[in-house]
C-alpha atoms as a PDB file:
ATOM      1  CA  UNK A   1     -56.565 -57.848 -15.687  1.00  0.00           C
ATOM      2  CA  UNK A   2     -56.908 -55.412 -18.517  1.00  0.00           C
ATOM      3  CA  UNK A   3     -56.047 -56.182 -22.411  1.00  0.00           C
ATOM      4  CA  UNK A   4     -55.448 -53.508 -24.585  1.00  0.00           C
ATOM      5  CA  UNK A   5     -54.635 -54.920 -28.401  1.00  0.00           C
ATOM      6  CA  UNK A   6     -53.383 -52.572 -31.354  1.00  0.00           C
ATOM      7  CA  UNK A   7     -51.816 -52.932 -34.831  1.00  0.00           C
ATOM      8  CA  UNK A   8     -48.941 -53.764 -33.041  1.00  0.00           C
ATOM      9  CA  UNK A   9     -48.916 -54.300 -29.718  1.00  0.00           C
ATOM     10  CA  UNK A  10     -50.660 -56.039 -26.962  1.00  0.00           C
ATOM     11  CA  UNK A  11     -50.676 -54.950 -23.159  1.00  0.00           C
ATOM     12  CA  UNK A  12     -51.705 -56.865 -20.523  1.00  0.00           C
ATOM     13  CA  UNK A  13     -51.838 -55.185 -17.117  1.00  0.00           C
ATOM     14  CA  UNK A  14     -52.213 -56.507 -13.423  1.00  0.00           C
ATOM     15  CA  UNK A  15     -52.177 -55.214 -10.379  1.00  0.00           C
ATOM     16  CA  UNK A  16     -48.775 -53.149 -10.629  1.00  0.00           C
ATOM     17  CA  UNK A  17     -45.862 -53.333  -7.560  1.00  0.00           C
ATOM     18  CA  UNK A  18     -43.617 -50.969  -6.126  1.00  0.00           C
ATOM     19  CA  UNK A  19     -40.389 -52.961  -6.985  1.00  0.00           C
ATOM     20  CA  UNK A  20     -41.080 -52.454 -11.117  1.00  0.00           C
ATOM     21  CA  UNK A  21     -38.295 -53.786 -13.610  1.00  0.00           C
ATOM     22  CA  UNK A  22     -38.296 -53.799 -17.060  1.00  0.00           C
ATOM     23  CA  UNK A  23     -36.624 -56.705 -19.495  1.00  0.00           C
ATOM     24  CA  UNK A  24     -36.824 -56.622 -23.106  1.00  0.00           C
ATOM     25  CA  UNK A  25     -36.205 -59.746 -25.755  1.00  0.00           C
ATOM     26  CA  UNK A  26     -36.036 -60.567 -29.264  1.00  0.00           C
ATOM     27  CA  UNK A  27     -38.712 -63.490 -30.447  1.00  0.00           C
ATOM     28  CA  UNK A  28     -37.641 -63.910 -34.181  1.00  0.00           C
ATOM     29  CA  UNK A  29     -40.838 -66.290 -34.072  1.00  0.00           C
ATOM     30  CA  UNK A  30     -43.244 -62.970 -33.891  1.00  0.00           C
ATOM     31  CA  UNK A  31     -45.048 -62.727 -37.272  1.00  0.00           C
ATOM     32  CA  UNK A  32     -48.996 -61.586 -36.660  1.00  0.00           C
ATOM     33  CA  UNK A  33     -51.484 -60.379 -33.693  1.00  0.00           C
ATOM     34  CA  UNK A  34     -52.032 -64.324 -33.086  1.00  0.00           C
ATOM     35  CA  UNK A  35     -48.344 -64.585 -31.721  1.00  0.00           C
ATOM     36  CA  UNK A  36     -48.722 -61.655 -29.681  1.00  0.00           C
ATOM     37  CA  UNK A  37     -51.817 -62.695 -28.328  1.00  0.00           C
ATOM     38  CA  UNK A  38     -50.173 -65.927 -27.431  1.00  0.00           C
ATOM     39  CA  UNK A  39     -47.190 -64.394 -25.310  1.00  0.00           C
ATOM     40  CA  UNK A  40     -49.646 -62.457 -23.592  1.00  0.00           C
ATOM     41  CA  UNK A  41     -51.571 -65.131 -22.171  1.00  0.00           C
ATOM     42  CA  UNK A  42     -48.621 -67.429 -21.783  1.00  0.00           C
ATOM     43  CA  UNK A  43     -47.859 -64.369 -19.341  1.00  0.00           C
ATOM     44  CA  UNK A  44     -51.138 -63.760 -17.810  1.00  0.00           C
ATOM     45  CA  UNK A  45     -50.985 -65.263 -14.013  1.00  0.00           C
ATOM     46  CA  UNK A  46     -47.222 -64.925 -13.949  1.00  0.00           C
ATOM     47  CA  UNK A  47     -46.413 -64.129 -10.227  1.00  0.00           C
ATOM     48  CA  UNK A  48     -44.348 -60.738 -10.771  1.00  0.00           C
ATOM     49  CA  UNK A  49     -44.704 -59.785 -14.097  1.00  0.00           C
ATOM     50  CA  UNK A  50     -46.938 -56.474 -14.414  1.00  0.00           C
ATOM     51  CA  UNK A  51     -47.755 -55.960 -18.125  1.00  0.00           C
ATOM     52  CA  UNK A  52     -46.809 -57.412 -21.456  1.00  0.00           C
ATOM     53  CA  UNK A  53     -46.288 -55.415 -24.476  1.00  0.00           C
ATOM     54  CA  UNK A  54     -45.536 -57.330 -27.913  1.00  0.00           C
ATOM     55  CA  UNK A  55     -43.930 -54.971 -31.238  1.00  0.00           C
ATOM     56  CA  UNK A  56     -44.749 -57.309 -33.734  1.00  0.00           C
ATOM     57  CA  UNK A  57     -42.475 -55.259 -36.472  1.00  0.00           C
ATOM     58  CA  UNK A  58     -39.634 -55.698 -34.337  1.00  0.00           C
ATOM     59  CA  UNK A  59     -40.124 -59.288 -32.662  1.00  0.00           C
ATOM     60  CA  UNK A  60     -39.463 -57.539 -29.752  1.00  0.00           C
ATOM     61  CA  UNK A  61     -41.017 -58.535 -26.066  1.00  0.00           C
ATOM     62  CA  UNK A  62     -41.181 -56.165 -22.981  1.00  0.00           C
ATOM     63  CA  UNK A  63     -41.623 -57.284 -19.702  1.00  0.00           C
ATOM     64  CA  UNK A  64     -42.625 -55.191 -16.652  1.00  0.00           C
ATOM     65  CA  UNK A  65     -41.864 -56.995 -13.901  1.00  0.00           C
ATOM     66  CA  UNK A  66     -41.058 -57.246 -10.078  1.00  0.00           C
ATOM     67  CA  UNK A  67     -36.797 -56.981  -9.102  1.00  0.00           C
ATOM     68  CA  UNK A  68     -37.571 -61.115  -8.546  1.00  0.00           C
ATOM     69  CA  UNK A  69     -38.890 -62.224 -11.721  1.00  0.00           C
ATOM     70  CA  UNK A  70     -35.339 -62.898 -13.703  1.00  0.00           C
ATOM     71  CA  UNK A  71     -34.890 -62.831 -17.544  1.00  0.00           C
ATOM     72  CA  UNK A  72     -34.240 -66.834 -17.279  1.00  0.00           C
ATOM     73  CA  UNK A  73     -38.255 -66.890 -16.062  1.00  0.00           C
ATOM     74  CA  UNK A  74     -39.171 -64.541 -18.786  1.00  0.00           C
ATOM     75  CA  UNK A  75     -37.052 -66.794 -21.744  1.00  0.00           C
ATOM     76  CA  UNK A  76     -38.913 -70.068 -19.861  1.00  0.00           C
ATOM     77  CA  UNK A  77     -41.996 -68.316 -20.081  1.00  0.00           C
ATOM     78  CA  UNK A  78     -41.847 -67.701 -23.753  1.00  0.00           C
ATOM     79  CA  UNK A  79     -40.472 -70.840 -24.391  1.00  0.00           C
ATOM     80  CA  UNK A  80     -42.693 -72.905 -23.223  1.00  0.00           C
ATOM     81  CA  UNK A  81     -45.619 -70.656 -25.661  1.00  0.00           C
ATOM     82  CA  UNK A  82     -42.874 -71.587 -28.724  1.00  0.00           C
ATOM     83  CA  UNK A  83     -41.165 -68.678 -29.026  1.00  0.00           C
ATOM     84  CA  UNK A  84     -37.136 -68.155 -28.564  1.00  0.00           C
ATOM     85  CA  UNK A  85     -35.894 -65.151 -27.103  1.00  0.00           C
ATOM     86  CA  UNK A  86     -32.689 -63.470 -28.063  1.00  0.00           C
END
């Protein structure tokens, strides 16, 4: 798995599927590189879900995932790291 971390973002790639789907959410939480570096490992080991990418100026979490992974998994996901999703 490969981490990539910027002034804003924070990618975290696996192995990537055919099937690819993307979901975005709001986390109102998101306020520094330490909450995106949170969600991204709360993600890591997800079955399904390809890369991460955190926009810490606009709260806003992007999914890449497989057709089976469902926005309830991604909302449980982040929820259980803290964060709501909108």
């Amino acid at each position: 798995m490969q981490v990539a971390n910027e002034t804003t973002n924070e990618t975290t790639n696996a192995n990537q599927g055919n099937d690819n789907s993307v979901t975005t959410v709001t986390a109102p939480e998101i306020v520094c590189g330490g909450c995106a570096g949170s969600i991204t490992k709360a993600f890591a080991g997800v079955e399904g879900v390809y890369a991460v990418e955190v926009d810490i100026p606009t709260k806003r979490v992007t999914v890449h995932h497989d057709q089976e992974t469902s926005r309830e998994k991604i909302v449980e996901v982040l929820d259980r790291a803290g964060y709501s999703a909108e």
